[in-house]
Protein backbone atom coordinates (compact mmCIF):
# COMPACT_ATOMS: atom_id res chain seq x y z
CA UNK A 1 -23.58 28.24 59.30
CA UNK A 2 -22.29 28.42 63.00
CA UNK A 3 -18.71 27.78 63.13
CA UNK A 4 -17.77 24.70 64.23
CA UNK A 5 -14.31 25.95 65.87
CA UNK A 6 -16.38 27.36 68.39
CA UNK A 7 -17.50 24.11 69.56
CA UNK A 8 -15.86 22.74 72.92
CA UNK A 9 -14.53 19.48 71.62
CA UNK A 10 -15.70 16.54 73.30
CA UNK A 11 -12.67 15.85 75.59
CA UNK A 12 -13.28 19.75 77.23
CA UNK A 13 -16.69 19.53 77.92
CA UNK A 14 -15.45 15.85 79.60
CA UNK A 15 -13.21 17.62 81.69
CA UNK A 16 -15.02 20.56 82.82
CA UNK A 17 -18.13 18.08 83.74
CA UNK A 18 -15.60 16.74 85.93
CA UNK A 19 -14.05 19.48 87.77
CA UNK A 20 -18.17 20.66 88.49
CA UNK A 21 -18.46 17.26 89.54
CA UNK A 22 -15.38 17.27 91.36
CA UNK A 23 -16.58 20.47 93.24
CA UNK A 24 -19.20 18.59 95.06
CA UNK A 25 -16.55 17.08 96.72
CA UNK A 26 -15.31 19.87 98.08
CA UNK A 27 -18.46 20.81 99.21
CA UNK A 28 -19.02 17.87 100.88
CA UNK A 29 -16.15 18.87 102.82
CA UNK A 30 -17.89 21.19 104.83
CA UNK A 31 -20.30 19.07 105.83
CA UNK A 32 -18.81 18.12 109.01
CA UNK A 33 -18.14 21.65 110.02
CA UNK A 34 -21.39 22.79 109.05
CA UNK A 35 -23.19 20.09 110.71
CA UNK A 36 -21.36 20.63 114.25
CA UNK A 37 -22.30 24.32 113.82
CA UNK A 38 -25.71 23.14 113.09
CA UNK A 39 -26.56 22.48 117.11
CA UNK A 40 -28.58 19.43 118.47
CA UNK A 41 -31.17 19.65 115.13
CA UNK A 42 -31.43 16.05 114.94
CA UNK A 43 -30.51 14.19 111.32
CA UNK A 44 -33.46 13.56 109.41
CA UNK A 45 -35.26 16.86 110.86
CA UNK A 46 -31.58 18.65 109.32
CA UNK A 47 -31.97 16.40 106.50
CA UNK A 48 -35.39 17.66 105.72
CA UNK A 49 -34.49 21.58 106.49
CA UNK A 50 -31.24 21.11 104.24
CA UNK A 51 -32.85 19.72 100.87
CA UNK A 52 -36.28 22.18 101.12
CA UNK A 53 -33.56 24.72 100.80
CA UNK A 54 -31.57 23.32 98.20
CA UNK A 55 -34.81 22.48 96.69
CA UNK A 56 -35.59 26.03 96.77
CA UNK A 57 -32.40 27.40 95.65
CA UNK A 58 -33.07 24.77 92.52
CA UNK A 59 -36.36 25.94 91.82
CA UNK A 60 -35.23 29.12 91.75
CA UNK A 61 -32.24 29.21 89.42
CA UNK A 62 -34.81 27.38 87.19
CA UNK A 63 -37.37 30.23 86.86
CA UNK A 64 -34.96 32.34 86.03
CA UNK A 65 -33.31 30.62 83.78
CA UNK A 66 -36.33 29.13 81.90
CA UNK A 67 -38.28 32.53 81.90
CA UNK A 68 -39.37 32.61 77.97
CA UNK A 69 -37.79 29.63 76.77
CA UNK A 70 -40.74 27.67 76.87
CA UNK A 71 -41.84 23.98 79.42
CA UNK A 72 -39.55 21.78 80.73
CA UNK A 73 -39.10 18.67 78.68
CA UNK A 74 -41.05 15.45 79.41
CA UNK A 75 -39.01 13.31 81.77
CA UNK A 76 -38.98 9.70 82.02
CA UNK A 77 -40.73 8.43 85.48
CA UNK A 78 -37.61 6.38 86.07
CA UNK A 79 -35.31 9.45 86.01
CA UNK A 80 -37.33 10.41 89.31
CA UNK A 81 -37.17 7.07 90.65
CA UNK A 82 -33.10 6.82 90.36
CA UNK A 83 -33.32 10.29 91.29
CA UNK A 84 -35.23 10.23 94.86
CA UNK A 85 -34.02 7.40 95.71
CA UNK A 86 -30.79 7.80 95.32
CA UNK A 87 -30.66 10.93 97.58
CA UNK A 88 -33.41 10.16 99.97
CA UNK A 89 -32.35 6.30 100.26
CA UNK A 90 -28.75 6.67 100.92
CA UNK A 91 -29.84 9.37 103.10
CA UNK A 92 -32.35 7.07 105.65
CA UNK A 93 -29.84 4.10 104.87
CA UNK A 94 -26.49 6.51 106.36
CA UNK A 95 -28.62 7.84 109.36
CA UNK A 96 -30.05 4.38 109.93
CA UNK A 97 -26.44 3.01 110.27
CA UNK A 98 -24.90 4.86 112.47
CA UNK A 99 -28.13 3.84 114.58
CA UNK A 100 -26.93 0.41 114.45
CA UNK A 101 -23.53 0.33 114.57
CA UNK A 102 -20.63 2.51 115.69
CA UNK A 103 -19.67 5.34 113.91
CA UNK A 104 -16.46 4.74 112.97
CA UNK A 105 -17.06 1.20 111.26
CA UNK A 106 -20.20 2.06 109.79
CA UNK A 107 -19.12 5.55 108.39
CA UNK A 108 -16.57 3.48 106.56
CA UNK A 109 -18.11 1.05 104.99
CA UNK A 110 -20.49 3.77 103.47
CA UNK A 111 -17.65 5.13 101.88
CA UNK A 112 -17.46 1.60 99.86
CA UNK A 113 -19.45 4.03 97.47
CA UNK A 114 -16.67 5.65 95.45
CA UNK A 115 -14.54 2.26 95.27
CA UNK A 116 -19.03 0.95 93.73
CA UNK A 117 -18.84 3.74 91.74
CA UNK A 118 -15.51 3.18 90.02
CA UNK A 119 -15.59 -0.65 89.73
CA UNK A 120 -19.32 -0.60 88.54
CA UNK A 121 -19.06 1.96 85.77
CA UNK A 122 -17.33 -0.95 83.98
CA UNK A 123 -20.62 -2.50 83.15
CA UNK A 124 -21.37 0.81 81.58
CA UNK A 125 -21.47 1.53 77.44
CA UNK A 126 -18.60 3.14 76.64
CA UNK A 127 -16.61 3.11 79.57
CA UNK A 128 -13.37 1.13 79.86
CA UNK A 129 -11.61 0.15 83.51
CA UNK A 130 -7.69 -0.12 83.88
CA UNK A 131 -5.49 -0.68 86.33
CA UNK A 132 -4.86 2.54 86.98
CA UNK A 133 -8.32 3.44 88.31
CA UNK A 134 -8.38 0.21 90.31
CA UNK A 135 -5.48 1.14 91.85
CA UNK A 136 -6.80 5.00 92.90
CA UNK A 137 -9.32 3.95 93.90
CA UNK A 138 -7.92 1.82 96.51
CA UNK A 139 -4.98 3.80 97.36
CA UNK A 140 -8.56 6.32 98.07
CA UNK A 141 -10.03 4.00 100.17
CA UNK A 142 -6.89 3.52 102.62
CA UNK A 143 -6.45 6.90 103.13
CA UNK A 144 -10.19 7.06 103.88
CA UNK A 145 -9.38 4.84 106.88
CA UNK A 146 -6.50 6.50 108.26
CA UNK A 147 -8.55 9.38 108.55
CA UNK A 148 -11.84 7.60 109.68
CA UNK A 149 -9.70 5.45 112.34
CA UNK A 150 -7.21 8.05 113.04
CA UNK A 151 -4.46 4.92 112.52
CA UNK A 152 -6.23 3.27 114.85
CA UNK A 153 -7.56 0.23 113.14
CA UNK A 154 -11.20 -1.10 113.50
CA UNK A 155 -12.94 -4.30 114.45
CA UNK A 156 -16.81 -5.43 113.03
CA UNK A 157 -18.40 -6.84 115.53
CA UNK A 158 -21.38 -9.67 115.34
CA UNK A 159 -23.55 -7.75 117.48
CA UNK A 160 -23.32 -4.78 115.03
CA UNK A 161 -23.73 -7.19 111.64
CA UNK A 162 -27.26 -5.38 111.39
CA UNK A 163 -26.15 -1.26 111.10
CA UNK A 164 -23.25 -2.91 109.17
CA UNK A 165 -25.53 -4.59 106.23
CA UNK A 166 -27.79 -1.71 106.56
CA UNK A 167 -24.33 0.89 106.03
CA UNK A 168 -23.19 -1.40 102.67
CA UNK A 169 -27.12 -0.73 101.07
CA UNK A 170 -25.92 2.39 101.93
CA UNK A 171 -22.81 2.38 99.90
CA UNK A 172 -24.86 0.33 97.01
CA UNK A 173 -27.60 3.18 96.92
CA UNK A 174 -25.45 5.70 96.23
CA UNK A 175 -23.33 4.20 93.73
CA UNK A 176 -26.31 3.02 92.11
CA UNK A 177 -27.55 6.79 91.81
CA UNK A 178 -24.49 8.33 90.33
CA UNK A 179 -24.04 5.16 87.74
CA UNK A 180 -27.67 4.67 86.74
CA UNK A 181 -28.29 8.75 86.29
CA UNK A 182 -25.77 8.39 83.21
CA UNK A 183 -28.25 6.47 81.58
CA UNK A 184 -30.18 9.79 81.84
CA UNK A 185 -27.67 12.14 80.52
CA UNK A 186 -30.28 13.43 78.33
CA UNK A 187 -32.23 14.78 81.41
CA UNK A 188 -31.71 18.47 82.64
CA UNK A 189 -29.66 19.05 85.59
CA UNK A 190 -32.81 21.12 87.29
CA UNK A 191 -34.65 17.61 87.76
CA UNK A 192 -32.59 17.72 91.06
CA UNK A 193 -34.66 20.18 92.25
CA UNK A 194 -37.89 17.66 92.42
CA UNK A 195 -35.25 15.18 93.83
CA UNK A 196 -34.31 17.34 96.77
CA UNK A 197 -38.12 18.10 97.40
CA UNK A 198 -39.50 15.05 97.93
CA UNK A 199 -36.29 14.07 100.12
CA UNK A 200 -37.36 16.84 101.93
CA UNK A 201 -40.37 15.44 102.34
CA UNK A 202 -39.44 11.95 102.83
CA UNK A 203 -36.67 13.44 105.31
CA UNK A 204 -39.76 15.21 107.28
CA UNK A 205 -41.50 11.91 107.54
CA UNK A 206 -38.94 10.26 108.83
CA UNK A 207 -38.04 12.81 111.33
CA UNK A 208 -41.92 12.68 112.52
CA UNK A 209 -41.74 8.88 113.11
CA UNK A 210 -38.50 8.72 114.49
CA UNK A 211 -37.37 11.77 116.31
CA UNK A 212 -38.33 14.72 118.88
CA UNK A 213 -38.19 18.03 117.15
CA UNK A 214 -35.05 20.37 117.96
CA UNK A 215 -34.63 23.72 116.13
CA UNK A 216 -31.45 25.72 115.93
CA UNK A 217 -30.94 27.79 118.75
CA UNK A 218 -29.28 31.07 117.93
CA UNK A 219 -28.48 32.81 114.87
CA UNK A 220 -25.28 31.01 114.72
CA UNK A 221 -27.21 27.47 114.05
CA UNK A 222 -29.60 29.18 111.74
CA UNK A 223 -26.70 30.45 109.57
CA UNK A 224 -25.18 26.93 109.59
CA UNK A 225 -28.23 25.22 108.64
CA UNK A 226 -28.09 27.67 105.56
CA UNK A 227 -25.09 26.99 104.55
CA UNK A 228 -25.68 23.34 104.50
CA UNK A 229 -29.19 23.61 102.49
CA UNK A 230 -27.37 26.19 100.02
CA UNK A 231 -23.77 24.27 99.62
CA UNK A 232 -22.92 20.55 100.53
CA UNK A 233 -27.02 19.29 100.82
CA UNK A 234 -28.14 21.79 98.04
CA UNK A 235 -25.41 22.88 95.11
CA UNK A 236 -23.00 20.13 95.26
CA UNK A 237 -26.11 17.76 94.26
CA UNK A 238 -26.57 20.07 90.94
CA UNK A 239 -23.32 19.86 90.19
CA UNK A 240 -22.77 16.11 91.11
CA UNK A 241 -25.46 15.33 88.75
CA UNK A 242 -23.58 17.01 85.80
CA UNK A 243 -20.30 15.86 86.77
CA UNK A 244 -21.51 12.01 86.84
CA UNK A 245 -23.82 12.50 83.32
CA UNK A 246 -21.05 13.75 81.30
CA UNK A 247 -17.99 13.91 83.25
CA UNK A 248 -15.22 11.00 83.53
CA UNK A 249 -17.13 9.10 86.76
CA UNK A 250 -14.62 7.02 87.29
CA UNK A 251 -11.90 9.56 88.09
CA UNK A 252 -15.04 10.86 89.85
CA UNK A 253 -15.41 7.83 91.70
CA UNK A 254 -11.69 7.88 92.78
CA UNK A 255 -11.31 11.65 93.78
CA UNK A 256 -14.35 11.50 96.07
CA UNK A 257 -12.36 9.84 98.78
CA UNK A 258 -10.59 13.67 98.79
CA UNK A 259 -14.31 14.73 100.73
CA UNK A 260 -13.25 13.26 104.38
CA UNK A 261 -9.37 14.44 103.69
CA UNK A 262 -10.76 18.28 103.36
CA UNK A 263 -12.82 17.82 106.20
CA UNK A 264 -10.28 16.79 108.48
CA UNK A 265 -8.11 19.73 107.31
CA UNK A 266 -10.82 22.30 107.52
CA UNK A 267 -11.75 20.60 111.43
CA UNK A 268 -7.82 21.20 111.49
CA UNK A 269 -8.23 25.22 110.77
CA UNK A 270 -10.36 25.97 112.26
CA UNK A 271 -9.09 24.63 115.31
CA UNK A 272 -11.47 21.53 116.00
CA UNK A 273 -8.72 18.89 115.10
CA UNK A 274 -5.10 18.02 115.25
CA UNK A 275 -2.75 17.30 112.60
CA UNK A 276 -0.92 13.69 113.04
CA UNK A 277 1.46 11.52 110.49
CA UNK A 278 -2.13 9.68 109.68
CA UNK A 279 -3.41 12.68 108.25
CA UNK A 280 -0.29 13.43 106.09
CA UNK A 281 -0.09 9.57 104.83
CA UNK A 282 -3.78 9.65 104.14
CA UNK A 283 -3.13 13.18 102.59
CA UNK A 284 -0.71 11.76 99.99
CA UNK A 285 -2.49 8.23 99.58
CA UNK A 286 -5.77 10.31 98.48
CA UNK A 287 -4.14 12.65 96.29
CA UNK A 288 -1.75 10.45 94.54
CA UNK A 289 -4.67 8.00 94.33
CA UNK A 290 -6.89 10.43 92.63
CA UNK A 291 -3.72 11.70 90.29
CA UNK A 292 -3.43 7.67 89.31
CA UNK A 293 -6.93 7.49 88.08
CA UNK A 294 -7.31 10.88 86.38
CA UNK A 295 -4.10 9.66 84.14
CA UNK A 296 -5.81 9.28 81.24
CA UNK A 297 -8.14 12.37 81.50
CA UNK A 298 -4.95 14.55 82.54
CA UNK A 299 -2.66 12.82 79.22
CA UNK A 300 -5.70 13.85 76.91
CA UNK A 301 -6.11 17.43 77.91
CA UNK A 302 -2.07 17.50 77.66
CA UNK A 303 -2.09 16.03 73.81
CA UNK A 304 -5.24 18.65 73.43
CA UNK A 305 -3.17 21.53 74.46
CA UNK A 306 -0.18 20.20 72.39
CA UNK A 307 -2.01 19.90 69.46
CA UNK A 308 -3.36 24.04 69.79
C-alpha cells in the first residue's frame, strides 16, 4: 500500500494552486511593458499572434508530457464553451471598450472582474464569504484607481454609456470564466491549449474585419511579441486555470488587483513612469488588501506548520 504520509494534505495542494494561480498575476504584469515594446501591431491582430503561441507552447508541453500515457480524456462540450469564451469574449469585449470609451474609465470598470470574482464565488458549493474578503477586495479595487487615475479622479460620461456597458460584460465575462471553470475542476489544465487556439482564431477574424494589418518592425517587436504569446497571453492562462480549479479563488479574486500595481512599478524601472504618493497609497491599499483576504488561507498553513 502507498503511504498515505506522502500525500499533500488538502490545505497544501490549496495553497500551492494558489500561488500558480497567483503567478498569473504577475505575469500579467508585464503586459503593459510587453505590449508598448510590441510596436503599432494593432490589438486583435497581437491578440491573435499572442494566443497561436501560447497555443503552441500548450500543445507542446502536452506531447511531451502525454507521450505513452495513453488519449486525453473525454471533455464535456461545455468545458470548451466556458473555456473560449471566457478568453476570447473578454478579449473582443476589453478591445471593444476602449473603442468606445476612454481609456481610463473603461480600463477600470473592467477591472470590476476580481471584486465579480470574489463576491460571486459565494454562490459556489463549498465556498464561504466573510468580511474579510469583502473588505480586500475593495481595499483592491481603490488602489486599482489610484493607479488607473493617477489620483486624479474620473467622470462617466453619457456620451460614453455605450464602451462603458460594453467594458462591465467585460468584467462579467471574465469573472464568469474563472468561477464557472471550477465546476470543471475535473478537466486537465492542457484544455487551455484548444482555448487559446480558437481565440487565436477568433482574434484573427476579428482583426480581418476590423483592422489594417501591421507587423512588428524590428527584432526588438518580434522578441516582445514572444514574450507576450509565451508569458502573460500564453503561461499565465495555464496556470490561472489551475489556480482558480483548486486554489482559494477568492483570495485569488482579491490579489489580482496586485497585476496593474506591478505594472506601474515595472513602467517605473524601467524608466517609463514616475513614482508619486498615489503609487505608494495604492501600493499598501493592494497589498494589505490582498493580506486581509488571504487571512484564513495564511492562519491554516500557520496551524499546519504548528501541528508538524
Amino acid at each position: 500500500m502507498p503511504d498515505s504520509s506522502s500525500r499533500p494534505l488538502p490545505e497544501r495542494k490549496r495553497f500551492l494552486a494558489t500561488l500558480a494561480g497567483f503567478s498569473a498575476v504577475l505575469m500579467w504584469a508585464l503586459l503593459a511593458l510587453f505590449t508598448a515594446a510590441s510596436g503599432d501591431v494593432p490589438p486583435f491582430q497581437l491578440s491573435a499572434m499572442c494566443f497561436a503561441i501560447g497555443a503552441a507552447i500548450g500543445f507542446a508541453v502536452t506531447g511531451a508530457r502525454r507521450k505513452g500515457h495513453g488519449a486525453r480524456p473525454e471533455i464535456p462540450w461545455q468545458a470548451y464553451l466556458v473555456g473560449i469564451g471566457g478568453l476570447f469574449g473578454y478579449h473582443f469585449l476589453y478591445f471593444t471598450a476602449l473603442r468606445h470609451a476612454p481609456a481610463v474609465e473603461a480600463s477600470l470598470i473592467c477591472y470590476l472582474w476580481p471584486m465579480l470574482i470574489v463576491t460571486g464565488s459565494a454562490l459556489m458549493p463549498g465556498e464561504r464569504l466573510g468580511w474579510h474578503h469583502l473588505v480586500g477586495v475593495a481595499c483592491g479595487f481603490l488602489g486599482t484607481a489610484l493607479i488607473v487615475t493617477g489620483g486624479e479622479g474620473f467622470s462617466l460620461k453619457a456620451e460614453y454609456a455605450y464602451g462603458y456597458a460594453i467594458a462591465i460584460a467585460a468584467a462579467f465575462t471574465w469573472s464568469s470564466y474563472s468561477l464557472l471553470s471550477r465546476r470543471f475542476a475535473a478537466v486537465p489544465t492542457e484544455i487551455v491549449a484548444w482555448f487559446c487556439l480558437a481565440t487565436a482564431i477568433l482574434s484573427a477574424i476579428a482583426h480581418l474585419a476590423l483592422e489594417s494589418t501591421v507587423w512588428p518592425r524590428n527584432a526588438t517587436e518580434w522578441a516582445a511579441v514572444a514574450a507576450l504569446g509565451t508569458l502573460p497571453v500564453g503561461a499565465a492562462f495555464y496556470v490561472w486555470d489551475y489556480g482558480v480549479k483548486h486554489g482559494d479563488i477568492q483570495v485569488l479574486g482579491a490579489s489580482s488587483y496586485a497585476a496593474p500595481l506591478f505594472s506601474t512599478i515595472i513602467l517605473i524601472a524601467v524608466g517609463q513612469g514616475t513614482a508619486t504618493w498615489t503609487i505608494a497609497l495604492a501600493c499598501l491599499l493592494i497589498t494589505g488588501g490582498a493580506a486581509i483576504a488571504a487571512k484564513d488561507l495564511l492562519l491554516q498553513r500557520e496551524k499546519r506548520n504548528a501541528a508538524v
